[in-house]
Structure formats: structure tokens, C-alpha cells
C-alpha atoms as a PDB file:
ATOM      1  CA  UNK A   1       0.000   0.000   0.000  1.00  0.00           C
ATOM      2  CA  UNK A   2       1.221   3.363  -0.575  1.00  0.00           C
ATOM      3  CA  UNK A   3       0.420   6.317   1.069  1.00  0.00           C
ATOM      4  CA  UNK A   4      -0.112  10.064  -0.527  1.00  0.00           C
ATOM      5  CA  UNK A   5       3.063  12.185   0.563  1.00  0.00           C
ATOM      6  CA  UNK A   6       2.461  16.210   0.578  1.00  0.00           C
ATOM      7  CA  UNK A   7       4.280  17.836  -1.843  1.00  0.00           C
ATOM      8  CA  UNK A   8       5.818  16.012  -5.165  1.00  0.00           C
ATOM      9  CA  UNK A   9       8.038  12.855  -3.904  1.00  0.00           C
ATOM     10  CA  UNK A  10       9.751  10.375  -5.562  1.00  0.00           C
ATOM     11  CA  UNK A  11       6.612   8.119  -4.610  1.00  0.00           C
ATOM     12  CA  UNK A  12       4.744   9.463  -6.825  1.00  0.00           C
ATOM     13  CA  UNK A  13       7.353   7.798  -9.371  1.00  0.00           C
ATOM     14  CA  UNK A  14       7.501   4.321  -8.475  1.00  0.00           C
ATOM     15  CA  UNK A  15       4.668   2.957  -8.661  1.00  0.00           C
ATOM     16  CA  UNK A  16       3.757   4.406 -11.720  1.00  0.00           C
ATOM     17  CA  UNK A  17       7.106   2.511 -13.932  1.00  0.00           C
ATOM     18  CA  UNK A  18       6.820  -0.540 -16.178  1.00  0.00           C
ATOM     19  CA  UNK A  19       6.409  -3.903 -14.233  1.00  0.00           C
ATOM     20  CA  UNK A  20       5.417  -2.824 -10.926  1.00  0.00           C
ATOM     21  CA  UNK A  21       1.911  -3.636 -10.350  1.00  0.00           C
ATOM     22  CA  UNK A  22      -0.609  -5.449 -12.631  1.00  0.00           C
ATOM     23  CA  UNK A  23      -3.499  -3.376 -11.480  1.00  0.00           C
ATOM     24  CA  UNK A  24      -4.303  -0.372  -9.990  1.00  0.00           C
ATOM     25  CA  UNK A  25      -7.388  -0.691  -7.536  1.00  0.00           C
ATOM     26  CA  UNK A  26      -9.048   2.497  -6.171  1.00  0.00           C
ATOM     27  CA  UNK A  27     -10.633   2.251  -2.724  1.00  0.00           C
ATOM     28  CA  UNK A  28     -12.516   5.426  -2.212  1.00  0.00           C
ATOM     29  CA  UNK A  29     -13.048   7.071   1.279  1.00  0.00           C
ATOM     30  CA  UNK A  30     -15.439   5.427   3.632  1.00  0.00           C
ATOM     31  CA  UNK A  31     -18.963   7.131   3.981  1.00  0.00           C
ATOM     32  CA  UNK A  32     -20.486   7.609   7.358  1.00  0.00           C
ATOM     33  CA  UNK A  33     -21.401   4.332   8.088  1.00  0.00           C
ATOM     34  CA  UNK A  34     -19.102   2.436   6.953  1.00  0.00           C
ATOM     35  CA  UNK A  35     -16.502   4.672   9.319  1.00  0.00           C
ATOM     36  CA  UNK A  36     -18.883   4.195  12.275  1.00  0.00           C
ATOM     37  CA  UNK A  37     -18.448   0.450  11.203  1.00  0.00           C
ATOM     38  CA  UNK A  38     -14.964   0.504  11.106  1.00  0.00           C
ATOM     39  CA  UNK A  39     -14.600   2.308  14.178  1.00  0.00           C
ATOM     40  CA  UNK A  40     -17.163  -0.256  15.901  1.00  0.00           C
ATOM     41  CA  UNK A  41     -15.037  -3.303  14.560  1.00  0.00           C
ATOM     42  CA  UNK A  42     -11.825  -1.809  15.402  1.00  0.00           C
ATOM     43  CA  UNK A  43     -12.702  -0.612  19.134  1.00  0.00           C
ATOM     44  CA  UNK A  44     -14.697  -3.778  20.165  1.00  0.00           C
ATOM     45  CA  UNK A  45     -13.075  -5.519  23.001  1.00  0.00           C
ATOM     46  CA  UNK A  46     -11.442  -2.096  23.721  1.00  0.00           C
ATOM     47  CA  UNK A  47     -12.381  -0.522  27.144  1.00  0.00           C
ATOM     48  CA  UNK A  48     -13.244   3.224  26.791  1.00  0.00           C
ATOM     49  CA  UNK A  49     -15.905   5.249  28.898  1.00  0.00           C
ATOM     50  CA  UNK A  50     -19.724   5.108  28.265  1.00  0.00           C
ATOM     51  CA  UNK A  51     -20.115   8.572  27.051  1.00  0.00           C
ATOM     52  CA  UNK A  52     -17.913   7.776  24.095  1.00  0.00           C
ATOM     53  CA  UNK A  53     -20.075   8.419  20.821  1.00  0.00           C
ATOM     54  CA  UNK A  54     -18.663   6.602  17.865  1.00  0.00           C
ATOM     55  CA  UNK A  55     -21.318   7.899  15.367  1.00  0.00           C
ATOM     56  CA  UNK A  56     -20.332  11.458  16.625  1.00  0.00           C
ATOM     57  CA  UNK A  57     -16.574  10.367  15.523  1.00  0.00           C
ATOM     58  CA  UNK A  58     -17.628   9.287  12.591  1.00  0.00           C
ATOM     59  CA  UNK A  59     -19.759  11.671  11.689  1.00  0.00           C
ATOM     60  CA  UNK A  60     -16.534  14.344  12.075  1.00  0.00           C
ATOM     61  CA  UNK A  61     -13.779  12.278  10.509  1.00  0.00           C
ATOM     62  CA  UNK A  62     -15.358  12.405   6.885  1.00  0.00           C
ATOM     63  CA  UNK A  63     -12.150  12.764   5.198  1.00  0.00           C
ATOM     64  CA  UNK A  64     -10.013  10.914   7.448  1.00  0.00           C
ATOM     65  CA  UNK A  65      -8.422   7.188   5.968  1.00  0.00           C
ATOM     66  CA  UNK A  66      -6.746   4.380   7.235  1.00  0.00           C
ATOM     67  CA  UNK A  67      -3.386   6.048   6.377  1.00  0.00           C
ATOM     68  CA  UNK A  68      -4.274   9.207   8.174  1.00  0.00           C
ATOM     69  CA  UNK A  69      -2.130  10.007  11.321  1.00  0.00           C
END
């Protein structure tokens, strides 16, 4: 997987030359419930406090991805 660098990068290169990958496969951002059900999936078994709202989460990380941090 790559991830999107700012600014122009050499990463933007390699992928890109002869022989590297067979296909390229989008995956578009998440919508609103599918990031409430990723953040359900990934916090299950997780402790965190009662007051915790995951739809509220989800509802404000609309352009957040996996490779955001």
C-alpha cells in the first residue's frame, strides 16, 4: 500500500514505472457508516468510557483514511 506524501516525492514515481503492479485498484473514502463500522469493529473488546459516541466520531472524521495520522 502506498500512502499520498504532501508535496511532489519520488513516490509518486515508483509505482507508476513498467512492471510494478498489474493493477491499480481504487478504494474510495469510507462514507459515514461504513466509518462508524470501522470504528465499531476496530474498538470492540477495547475498554473506553460510556459517554464515548462513535457515530459522533464518525460523523466528524469524513475525510479521514486508514493512512491518516
Amino acid at each position: 500500500m502506498m500512502h499520498d506524501l504532501p508535496g511532489l516525492s519520488i513516490m509518486h514515481f515508483l509505482p507508476n514505472r513498467p512492471g510494478r503492479f498489474d493493477h491499480v485498484v481504487e478504494v474510495p473514502l469510507a462514507d459515514e457508516a461504513g466509518r462508524l463500522e470501522i470504528l465499531i469493529k476496530a474498538t470492540s473488546g477495547m475498554p473506553h468510557r460510556e459517554d464515548v459516541d462513535l457515530g459522533q466520531i464518525a460523523r466528524a472524521t469524513h475525510t479521514y483514511t486508514g493512512l491518516s495520522c
